[in-house]
C-alpha atoms as a PDB file:
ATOM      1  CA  UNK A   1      -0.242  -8.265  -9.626  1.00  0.00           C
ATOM      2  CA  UNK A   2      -2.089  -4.917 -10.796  1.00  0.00           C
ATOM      3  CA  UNK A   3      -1.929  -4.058  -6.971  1.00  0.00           C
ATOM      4  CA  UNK A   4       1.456  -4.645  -6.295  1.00  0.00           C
ATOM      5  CA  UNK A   5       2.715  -2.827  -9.340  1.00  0.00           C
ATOM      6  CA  UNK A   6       0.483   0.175  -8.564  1.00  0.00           C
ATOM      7  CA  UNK A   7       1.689   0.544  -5.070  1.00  0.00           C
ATOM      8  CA  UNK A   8       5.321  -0.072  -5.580  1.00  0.00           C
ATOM      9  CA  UNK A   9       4.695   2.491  -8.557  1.00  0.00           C
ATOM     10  CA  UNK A  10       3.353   4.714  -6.008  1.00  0.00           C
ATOM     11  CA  UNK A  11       6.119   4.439  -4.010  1.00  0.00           C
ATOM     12  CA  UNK A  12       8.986   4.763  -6.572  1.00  0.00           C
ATOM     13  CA  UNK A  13       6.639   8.078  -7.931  1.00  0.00           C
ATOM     14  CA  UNK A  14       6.517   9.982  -4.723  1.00  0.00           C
ATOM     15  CA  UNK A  15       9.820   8.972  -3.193  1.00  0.00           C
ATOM     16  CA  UNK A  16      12.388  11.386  -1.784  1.00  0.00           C
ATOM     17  CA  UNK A  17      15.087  10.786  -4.940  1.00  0.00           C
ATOM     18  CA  UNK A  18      18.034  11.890  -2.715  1.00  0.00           C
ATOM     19  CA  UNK A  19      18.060   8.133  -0.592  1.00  0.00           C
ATOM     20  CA  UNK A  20      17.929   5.190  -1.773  1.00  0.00           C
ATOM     21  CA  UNK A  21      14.069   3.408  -1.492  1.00  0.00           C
ATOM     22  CA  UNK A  22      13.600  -0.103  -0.162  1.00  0.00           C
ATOM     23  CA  UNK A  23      10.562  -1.549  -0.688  1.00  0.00           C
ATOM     24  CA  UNK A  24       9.536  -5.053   1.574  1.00  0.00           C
ATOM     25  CA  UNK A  25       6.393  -7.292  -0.130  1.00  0.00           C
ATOM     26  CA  UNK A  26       4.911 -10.144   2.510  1.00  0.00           C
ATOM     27  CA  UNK A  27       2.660 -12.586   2.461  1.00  0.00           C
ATOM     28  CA  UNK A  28       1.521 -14.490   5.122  1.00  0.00           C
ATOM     29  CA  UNK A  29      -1.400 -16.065   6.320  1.00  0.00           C
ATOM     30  CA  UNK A  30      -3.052 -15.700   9.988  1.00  0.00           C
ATOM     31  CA  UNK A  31      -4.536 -17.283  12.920  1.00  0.00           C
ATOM     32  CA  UNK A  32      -7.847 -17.304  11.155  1.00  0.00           C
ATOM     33  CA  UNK A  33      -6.776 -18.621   7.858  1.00  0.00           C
ATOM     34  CA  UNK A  34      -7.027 -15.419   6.020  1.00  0.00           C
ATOM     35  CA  UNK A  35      -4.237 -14.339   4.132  1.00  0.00           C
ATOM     36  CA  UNK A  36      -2.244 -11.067   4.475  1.00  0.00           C
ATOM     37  CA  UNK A  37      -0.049  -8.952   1.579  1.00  0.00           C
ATOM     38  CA  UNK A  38       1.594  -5.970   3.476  1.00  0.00           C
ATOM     39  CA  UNK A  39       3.959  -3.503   0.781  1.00  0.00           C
ATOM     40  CA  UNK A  40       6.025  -1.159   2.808  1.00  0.00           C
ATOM     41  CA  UNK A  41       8.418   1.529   1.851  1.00  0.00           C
ATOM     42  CA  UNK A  42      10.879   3.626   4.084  1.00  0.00           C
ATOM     43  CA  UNK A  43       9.782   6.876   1.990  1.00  0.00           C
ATOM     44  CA  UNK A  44       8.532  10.136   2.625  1.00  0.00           C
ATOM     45  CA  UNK A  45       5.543   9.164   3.579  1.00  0.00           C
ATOM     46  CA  UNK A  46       2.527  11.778   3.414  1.00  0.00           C
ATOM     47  CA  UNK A  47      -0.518  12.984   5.695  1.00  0.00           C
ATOM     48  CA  UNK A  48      -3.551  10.743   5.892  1.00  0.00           C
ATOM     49  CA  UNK A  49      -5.320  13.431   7.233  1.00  0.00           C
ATOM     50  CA  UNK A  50      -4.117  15.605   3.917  1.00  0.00           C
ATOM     51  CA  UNK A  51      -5.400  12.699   1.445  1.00  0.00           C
ATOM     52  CA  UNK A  52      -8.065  13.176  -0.668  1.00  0.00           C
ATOM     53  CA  UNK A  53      -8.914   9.751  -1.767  1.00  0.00           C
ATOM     54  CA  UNK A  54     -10.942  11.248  -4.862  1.00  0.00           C
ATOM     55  CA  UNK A  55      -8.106  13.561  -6.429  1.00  0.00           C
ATOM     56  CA  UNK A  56      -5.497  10.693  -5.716  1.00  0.00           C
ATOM     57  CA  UNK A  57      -6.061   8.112  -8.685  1.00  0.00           C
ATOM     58  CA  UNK A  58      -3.107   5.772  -7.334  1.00  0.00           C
ATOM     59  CA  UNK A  59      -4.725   5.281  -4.059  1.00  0.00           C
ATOM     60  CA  UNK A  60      -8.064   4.695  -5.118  1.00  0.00           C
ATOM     61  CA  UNK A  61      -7.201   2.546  -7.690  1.00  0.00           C
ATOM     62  CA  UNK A  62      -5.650   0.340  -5.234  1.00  0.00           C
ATOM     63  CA  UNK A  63      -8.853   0.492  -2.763  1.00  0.00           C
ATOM     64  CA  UNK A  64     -10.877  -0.114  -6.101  1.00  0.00           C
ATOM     65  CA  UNK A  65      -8.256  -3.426  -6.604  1.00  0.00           C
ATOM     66  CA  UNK A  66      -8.618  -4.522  -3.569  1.00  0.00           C
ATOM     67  CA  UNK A  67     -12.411  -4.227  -3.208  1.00  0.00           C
ATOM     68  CA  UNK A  68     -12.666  -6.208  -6.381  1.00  0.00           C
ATOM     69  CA  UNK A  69     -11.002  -9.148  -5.156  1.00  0.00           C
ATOM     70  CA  UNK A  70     -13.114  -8.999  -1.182  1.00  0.00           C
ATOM     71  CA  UNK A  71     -10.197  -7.835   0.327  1.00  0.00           C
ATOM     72  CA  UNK A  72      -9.423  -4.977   3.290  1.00  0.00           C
ATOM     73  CA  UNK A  73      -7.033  -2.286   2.809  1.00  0.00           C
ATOM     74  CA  UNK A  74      -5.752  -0.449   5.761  1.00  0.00           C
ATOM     75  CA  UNK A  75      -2.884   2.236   4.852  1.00  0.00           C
ATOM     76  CA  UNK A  76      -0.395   3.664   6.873  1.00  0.00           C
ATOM     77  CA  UNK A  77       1.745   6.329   6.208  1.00  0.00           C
ATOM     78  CA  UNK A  78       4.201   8.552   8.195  1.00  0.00           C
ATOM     79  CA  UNK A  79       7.766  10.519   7.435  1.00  0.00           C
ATOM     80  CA  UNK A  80       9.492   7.040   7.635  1.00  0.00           C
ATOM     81  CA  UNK A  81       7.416   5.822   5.048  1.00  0.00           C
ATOM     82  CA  UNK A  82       4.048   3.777   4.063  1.00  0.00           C
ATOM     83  CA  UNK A  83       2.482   0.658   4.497  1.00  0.00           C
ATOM     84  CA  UNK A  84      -0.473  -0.824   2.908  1.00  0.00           C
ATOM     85  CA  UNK A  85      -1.740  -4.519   4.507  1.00  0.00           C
ATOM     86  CA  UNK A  86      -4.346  -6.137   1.949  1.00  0.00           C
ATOM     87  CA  UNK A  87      -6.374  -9.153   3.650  1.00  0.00           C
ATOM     88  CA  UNK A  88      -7.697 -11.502   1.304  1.00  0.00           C
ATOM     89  CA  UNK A  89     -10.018 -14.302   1.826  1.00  0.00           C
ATOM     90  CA  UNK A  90      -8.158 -17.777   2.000  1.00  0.00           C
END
């Protein structure tokens, strides 16, 4: 719950106010029985490459979240917005 609220957070705090957000939430499970939250937006976006995990308190929060509870975070972001896909053990 924390991880979802801090993400969607995220996304509501850095989105471009002049169009409207969407924000998708999945959960599914895969071949190997581990299961899979992905939280997408169609905002903004930002640069990876620009991030600086240590100054960004949202973003490391959620790593920190997601750490806690043995799962992997892989984030993607580009100008049609960002995706973060959590897997968590089954």
């Amino acid at each position: 719950g924390l991880i979802i609220t801090e993400i969607i957070t995220n996304s509501i705090k850095h989105s471009n106010s002049e169009k409207p957000l969407h924000v998708e939430i999945l959960l599914r499970k895969n071949e190997i029985s581990r299961n899979i939250l992905i939280i997408r937006d169609d905002g903004s976006g930002f640069d990876l490459d620009q991030l600086d995990v240590n100054k960004t308190l949202g973003i490391k929060l959620i790593q920190l979240l997601s750490k806690n509870i043995k799962g992997n975070l892989k984030l993607q972001s580009s100008d049609s917005g960002t995706s973060y896909e959590i897997t968590l053990p089954a």
